[in-house]
Structure formats: C-alpha cells, structure tokens
C-alpha atoms as a PDB file:
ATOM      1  CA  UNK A   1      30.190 -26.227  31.282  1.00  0.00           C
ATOM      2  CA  UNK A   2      29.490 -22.834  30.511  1.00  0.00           C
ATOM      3  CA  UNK A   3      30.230 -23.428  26.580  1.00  0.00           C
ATOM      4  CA  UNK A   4      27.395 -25.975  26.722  1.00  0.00           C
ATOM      5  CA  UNK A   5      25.215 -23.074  28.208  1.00  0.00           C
ATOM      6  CA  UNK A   6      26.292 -20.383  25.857  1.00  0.00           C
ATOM      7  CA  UNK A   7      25.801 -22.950  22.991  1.00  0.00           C
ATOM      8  CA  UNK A   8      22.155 -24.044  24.248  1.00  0.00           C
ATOM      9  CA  UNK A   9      21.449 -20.416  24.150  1.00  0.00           C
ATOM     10  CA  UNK A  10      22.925 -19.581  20.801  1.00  0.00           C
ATOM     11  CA  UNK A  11      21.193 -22.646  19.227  1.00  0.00           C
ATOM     12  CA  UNK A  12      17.458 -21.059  21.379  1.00  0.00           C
ATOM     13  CA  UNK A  13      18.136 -17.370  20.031  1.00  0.00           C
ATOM     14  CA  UNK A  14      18.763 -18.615  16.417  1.00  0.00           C
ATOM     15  CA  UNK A  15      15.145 -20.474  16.707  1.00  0.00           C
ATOM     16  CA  UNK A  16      13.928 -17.660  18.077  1.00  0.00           C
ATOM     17  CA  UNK A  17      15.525 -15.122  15.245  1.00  0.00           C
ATOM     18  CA  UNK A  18      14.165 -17.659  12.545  1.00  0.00           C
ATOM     19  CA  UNK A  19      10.957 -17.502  14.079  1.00  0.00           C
ATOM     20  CA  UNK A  20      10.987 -13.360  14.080  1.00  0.00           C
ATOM     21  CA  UNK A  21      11.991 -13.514  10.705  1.00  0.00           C
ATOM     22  CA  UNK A  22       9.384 -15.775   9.153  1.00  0.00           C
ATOM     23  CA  UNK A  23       6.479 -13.769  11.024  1.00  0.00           C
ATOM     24  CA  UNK A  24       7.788 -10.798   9.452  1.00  0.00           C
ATOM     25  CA  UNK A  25       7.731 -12.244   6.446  1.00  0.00           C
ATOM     26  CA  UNK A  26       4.521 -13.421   6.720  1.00  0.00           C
ATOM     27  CA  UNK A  27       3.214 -10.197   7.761  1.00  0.00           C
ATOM     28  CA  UNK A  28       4.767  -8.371   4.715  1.00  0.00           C
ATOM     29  CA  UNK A  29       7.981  -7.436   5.745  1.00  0.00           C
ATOM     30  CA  UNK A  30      10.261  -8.817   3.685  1.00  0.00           C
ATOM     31  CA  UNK A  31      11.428  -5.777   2.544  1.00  0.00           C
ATOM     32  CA  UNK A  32      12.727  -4.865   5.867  1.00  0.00           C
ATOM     33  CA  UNK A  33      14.633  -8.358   6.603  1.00  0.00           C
ATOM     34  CA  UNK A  34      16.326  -7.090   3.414  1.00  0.00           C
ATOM     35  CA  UNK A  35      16.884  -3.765   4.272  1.00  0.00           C
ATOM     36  CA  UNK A  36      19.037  -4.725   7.123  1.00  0.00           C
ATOM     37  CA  UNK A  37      21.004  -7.494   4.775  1.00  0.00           C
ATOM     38  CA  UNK A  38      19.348 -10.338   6.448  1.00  0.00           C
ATOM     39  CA  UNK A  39      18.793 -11.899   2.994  1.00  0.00           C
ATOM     40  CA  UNK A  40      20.381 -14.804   3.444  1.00  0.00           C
ATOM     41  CA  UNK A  41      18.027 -15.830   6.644  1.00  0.00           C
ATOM     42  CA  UNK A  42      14.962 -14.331   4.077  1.00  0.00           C
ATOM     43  CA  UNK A  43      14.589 -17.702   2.052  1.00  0.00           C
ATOM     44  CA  UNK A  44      14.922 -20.248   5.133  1.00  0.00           C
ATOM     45  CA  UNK A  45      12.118 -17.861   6.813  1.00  0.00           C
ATOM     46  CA  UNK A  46      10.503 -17.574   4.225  1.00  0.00           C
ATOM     47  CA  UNK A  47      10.461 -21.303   3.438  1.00  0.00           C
ATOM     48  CA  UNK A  48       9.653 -21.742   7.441  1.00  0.00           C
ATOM     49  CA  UNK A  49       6.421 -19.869   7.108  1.00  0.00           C
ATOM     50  CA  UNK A  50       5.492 -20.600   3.570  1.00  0.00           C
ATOM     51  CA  UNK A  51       5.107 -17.009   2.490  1.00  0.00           C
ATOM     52  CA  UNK A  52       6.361 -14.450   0.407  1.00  0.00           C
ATOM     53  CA  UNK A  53       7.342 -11.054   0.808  1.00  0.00           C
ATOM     54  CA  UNK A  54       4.213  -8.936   1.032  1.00  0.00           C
ATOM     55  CA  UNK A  55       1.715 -11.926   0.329  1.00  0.00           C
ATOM     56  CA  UNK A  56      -1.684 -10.645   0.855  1.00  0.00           C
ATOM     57  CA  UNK A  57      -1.002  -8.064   2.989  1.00  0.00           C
ATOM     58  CA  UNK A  58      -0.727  -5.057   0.374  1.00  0.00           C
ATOM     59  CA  UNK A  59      -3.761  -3.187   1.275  1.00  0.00           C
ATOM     60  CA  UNK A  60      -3.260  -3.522   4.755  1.00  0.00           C
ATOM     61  CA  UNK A  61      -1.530  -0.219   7.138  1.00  0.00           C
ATOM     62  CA  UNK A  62       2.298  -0.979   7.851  1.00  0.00           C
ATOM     63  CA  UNK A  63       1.022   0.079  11.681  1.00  0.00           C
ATOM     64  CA  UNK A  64      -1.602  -2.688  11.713  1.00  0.00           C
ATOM     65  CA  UNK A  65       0.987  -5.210   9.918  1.00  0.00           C
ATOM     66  CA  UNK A  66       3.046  -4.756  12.878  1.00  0.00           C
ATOM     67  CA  UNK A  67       0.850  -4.987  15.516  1.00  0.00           C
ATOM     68  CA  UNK A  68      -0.160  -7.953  14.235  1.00  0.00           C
ATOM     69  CA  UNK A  69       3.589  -8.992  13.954  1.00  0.00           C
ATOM     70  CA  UNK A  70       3.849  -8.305  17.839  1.00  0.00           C
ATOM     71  CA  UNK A  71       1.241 -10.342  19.091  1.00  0.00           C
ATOM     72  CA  UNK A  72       1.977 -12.838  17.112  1.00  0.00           C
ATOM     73  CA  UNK A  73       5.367 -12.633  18.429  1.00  0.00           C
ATOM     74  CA  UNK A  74       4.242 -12.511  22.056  1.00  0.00           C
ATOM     75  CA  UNK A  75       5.261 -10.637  25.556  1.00  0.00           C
ATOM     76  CA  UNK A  76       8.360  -8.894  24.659  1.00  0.00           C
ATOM     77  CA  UNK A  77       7.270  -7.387  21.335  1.00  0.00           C
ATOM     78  CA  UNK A  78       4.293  -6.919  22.863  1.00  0.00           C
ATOM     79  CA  UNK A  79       5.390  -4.635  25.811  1.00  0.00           C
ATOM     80  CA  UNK A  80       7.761  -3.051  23.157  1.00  0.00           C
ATOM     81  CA  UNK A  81       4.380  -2.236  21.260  1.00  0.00           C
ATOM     82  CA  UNK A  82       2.777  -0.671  24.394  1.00  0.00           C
ATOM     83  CA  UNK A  83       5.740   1.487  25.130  1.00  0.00           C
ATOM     84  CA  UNK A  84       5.742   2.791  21.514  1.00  0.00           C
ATOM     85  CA  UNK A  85       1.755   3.505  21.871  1.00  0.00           C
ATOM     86  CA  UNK A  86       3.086   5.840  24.714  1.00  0.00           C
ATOM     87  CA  UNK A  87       5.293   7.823  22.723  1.00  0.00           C
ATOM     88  CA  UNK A  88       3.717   9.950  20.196  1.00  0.00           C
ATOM     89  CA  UNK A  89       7.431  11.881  19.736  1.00  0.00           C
ATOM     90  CA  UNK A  90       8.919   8.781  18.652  1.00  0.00           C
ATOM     91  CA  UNK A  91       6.061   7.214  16.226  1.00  0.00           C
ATOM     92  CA  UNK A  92       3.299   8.576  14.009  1.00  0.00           C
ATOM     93  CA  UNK A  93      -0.070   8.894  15.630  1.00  0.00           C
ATOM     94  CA  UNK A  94      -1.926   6.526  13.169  1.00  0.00           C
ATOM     95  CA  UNK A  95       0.776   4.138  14.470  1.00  0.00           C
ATOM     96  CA  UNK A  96       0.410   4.862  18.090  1.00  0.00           C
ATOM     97  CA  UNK A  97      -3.523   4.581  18.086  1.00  0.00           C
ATOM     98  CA  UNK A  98      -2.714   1.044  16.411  1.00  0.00           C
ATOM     99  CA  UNK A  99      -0.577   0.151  18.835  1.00  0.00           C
ATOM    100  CA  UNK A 100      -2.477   1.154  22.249  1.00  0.00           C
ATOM    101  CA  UNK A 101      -4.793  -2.087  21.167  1.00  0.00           C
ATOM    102  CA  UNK A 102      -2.295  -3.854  22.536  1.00  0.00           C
ATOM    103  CA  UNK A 103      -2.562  -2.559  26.184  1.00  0.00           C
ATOM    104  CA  UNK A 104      -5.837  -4.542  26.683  1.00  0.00           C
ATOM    105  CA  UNK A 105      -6.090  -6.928  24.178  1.00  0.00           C
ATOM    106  CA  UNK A 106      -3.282  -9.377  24.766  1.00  0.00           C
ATOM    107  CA  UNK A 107      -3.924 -12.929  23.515  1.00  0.00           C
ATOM    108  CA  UNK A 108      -4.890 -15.482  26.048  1.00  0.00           C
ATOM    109  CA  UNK A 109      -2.713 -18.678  26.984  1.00  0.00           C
ATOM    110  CA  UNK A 110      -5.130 -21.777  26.531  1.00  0.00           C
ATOM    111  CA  UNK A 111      -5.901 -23.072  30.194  1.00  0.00           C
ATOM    112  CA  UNK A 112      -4.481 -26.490  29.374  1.00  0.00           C
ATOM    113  CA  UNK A 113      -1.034 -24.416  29.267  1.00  0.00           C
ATOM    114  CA  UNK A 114      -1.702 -22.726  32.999  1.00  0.00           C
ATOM    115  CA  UNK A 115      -2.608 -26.262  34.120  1.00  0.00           C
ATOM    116  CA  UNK A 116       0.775 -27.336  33.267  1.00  0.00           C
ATOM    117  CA  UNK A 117       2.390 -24.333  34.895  1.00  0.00           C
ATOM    118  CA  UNK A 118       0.229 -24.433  38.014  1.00  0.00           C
ATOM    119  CA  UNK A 119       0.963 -27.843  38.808  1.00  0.00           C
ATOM    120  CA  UNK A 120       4.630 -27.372  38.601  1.00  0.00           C
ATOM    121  CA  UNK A 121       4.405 -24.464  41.181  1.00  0.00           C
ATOM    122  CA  UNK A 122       2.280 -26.628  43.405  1.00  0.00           C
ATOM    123  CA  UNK A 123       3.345 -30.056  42.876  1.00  0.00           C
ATOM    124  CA  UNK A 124       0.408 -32.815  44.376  1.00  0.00           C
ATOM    125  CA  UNK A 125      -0.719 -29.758  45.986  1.00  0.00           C
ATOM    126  CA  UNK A 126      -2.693 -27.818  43.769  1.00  0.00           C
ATOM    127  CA  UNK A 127      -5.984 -29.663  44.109  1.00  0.00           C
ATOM    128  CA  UNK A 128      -5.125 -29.057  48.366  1.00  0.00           C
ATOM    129  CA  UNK A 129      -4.935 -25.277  47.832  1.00  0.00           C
ATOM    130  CA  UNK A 130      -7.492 -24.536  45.234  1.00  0.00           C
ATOM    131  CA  UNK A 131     -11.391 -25.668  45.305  1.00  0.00           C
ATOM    132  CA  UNK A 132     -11.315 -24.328  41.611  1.00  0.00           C
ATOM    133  CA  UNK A 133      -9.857 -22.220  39.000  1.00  0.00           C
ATOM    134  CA  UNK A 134     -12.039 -20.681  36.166  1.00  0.00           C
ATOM    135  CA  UNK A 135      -9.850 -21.956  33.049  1.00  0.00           C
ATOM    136  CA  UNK A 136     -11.791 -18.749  31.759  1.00  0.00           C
ATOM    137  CA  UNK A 137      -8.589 -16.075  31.776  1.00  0.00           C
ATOM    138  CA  UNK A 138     -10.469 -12.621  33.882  1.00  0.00           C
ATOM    139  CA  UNK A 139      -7.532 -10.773  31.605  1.00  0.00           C
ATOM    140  CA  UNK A 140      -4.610 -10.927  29.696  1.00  0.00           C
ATOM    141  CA  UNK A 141      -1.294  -9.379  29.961  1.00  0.00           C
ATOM    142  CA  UNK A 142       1.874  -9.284  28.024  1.00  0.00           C
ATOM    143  CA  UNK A 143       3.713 -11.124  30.923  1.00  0.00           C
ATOM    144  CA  UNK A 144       0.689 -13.290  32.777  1.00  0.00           C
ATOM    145  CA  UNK A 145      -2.923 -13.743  32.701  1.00  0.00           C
ATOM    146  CA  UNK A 146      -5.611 -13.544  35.676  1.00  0.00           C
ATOM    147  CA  UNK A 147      -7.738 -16.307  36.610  1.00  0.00           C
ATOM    148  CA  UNK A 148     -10.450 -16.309  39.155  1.00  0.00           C
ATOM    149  CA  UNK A 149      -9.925 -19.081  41.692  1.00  0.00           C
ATOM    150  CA  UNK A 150     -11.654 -20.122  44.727  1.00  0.00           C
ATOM    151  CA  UNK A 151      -9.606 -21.412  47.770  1.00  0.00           C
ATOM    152  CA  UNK A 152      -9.741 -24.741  49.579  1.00  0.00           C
ATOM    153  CA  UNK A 153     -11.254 -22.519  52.725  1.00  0.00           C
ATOM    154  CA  UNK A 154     -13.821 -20.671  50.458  1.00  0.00           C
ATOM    155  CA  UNK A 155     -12.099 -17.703  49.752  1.00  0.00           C
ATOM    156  CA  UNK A 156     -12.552 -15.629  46.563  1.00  0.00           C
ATOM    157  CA  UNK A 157      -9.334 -14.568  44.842  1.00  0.00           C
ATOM    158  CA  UNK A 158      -7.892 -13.600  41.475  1.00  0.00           C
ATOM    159  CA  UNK A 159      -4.900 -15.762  40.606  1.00  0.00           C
ATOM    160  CA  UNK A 160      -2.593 -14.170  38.189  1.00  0.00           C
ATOM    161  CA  UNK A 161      -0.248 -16.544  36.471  1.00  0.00           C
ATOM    162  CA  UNK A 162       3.071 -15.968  34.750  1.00  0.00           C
ATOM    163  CA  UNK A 163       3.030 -16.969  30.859  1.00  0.00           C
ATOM    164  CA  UNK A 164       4.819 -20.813  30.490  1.00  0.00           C
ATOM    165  CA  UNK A 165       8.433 -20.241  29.012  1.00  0.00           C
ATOM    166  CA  UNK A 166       8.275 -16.270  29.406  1.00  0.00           C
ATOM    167  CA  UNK A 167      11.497 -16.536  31.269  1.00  0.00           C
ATOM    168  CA  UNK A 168      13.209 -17.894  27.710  1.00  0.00           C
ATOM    169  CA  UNK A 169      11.338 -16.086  25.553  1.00  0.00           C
ATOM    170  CA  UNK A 170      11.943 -12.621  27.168  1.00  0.00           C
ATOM    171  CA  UNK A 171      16.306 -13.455  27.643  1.00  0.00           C
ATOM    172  CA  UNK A 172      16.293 -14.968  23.722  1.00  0.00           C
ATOM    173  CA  UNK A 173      14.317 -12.086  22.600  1.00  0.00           C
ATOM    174  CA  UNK A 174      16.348  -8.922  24.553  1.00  0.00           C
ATOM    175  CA  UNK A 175      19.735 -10.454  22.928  1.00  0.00           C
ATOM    176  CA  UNK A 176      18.116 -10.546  19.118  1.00  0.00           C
ATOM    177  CA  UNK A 177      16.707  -6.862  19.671  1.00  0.00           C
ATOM    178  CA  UNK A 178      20.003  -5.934  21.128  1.00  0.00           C
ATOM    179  CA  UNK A 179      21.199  -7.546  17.835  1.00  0.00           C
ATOM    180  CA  UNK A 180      18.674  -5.844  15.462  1.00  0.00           C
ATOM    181  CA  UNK A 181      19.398  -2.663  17.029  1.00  0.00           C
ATOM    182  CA  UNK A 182      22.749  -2.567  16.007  1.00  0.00           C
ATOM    183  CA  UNK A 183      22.389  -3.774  12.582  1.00  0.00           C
ATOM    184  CA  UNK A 184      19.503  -1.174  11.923  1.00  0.00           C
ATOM    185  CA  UNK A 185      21.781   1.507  13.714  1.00  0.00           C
ATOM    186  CA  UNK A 186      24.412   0.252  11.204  1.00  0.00           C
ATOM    187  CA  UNK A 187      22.358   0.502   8.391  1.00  0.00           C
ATOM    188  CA  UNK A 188      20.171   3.288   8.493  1.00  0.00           C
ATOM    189  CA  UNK A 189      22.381   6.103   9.514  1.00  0.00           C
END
C-alpha cells in the first residue's frame, strides 16, 4: 500500500512542479528553468501557461517578477518570500523592500472556499455554532485567513481559518524546493 501512496504523491508533486514551472515562465523566468537544465519541462510549462520566456515582463524588476511569482504560487513561497524580506544579508535591499509586501498583503481565499472548509470541520453543525460569519476575510495570511463571526450565544469572535488543501500544498511544495535546492546547489557552484 505504501507504493500506491508514494506514487499518489509523486504523480501530486509533478503537478505541482509543472505548475511552478509554468508560473515562472509566465512571470519571465524562463531563463532560470534553463539555467538549472530544466529544459525539457520548459516547453510542456510553457505550453501549460501559454507563454514565453520573458513575455511582457521586460521592463518589469526581477524582485517584483518574483513576488509576483510567490503569490501566485501561494503559502509556502509566500512565507519563503517573508523570510527573505527579513534578511537583508542574504538578498539585495531593493529585493527585500519588494518582498516585505508580502507580510500584509496575502491574497484572500474566496468565502465560497471557507464555506466548504468550515462545514467539513463542523459537519450539520455549523449553522448550531455560528449566528454568522462575515464572508468578508478581517485579514489574510500565508497559512489562514480571519473572519469575524458571531456565536450562536451572541458572542463576538474572530474566526481564523486554515487555507483548503494547505496541508498538500505545503508537503508537495517542501519536497520540490528540497529538489530545486539541490539542482541549483549543483549548478551554480
């Protein structure tokens, strides 16, 4: 059984590389999917996103580029972001002020998607425990969102609710940067 496992997950990170690979495409890094021999993934990306290397994007910062690339990408690039906008030793400070935009301005989940995820952590009981829930998000993080909610007794409360799929996402996307690490380690020393 554990073959079936480890091939469900293979089968989820490949999705998930494609899908890394055709935003970075699409956000003008082509050159970079290159650099670390990926080329043979470039043209199915590529053909994923419809884009090509560096389309429209020229006259835009690399820093921006790839703060765009993060968000896009969602929680686990985007905490990666955040700790980089920490670490002016590490990254240039152009890039740093780029990337502390994405310590409070992390793209919202629609509501219909907390619904979904709220009624499978209170199953038939949701409507029992809450009188409402703005589907307004209070704020946005990389990992959850805040709602405010109002109790079935009247009480005032802030409801903070874990992204759908995070779980997934966040294993899938720790083995491909464990994966890109090595291949960048390999190819730019």
């Amino acid at each position: 059984m554990a073959n079936v496992f480890g091939l469900a997950n293979a089968l989820r990170d490949m999705k998930r590389y494609m899908e890394i690979l055709g935003v970075l495409i699409q956000h003008g890094f082509a050159d970079v999917v290159q650099q670390l021999k990926l080329e043979s993934l470039l043209d199915r990306g590529m053909t994923l996103v419809g884009a090509k290397p560096g389309e429209s994007f020229e006259n835009l910062p690399r820093a921006l580029r790839l703060r765009r690339v993060m968000e896009q990408l969602g929680p686990t690039f985007v905490k990666l972001g955040q700790i980089l906008s920490t670490r002016p030793d590490l990254i240039p400070e152009d890039w740093v002020k780029e990337f502390k935009q994405l310590q409070s301005n992390c793209i919202t989940v629609p509501f219909s998607e907390i619904q979904k995820r709220l009624d499978a952590e209170f199953p038939g009981r949701l409507s029992k425990k809450f009188r409402s829930i703005d589907p307004e998000p209070f704020a946005a993080a990389s990992i959850a969102q805040v709602h405010r909610a109002v109790l079935s007794s009247g009480k005032k409360l802030l409801l903070k609710v874990v992204r759908p799929g995070i779980e997934e996402i966040i294993e899938s996307d720790i083995a491909i940067l464990e994966s890109l690490a090595a291949l960048t380690e390999e190819h730019f020393n």
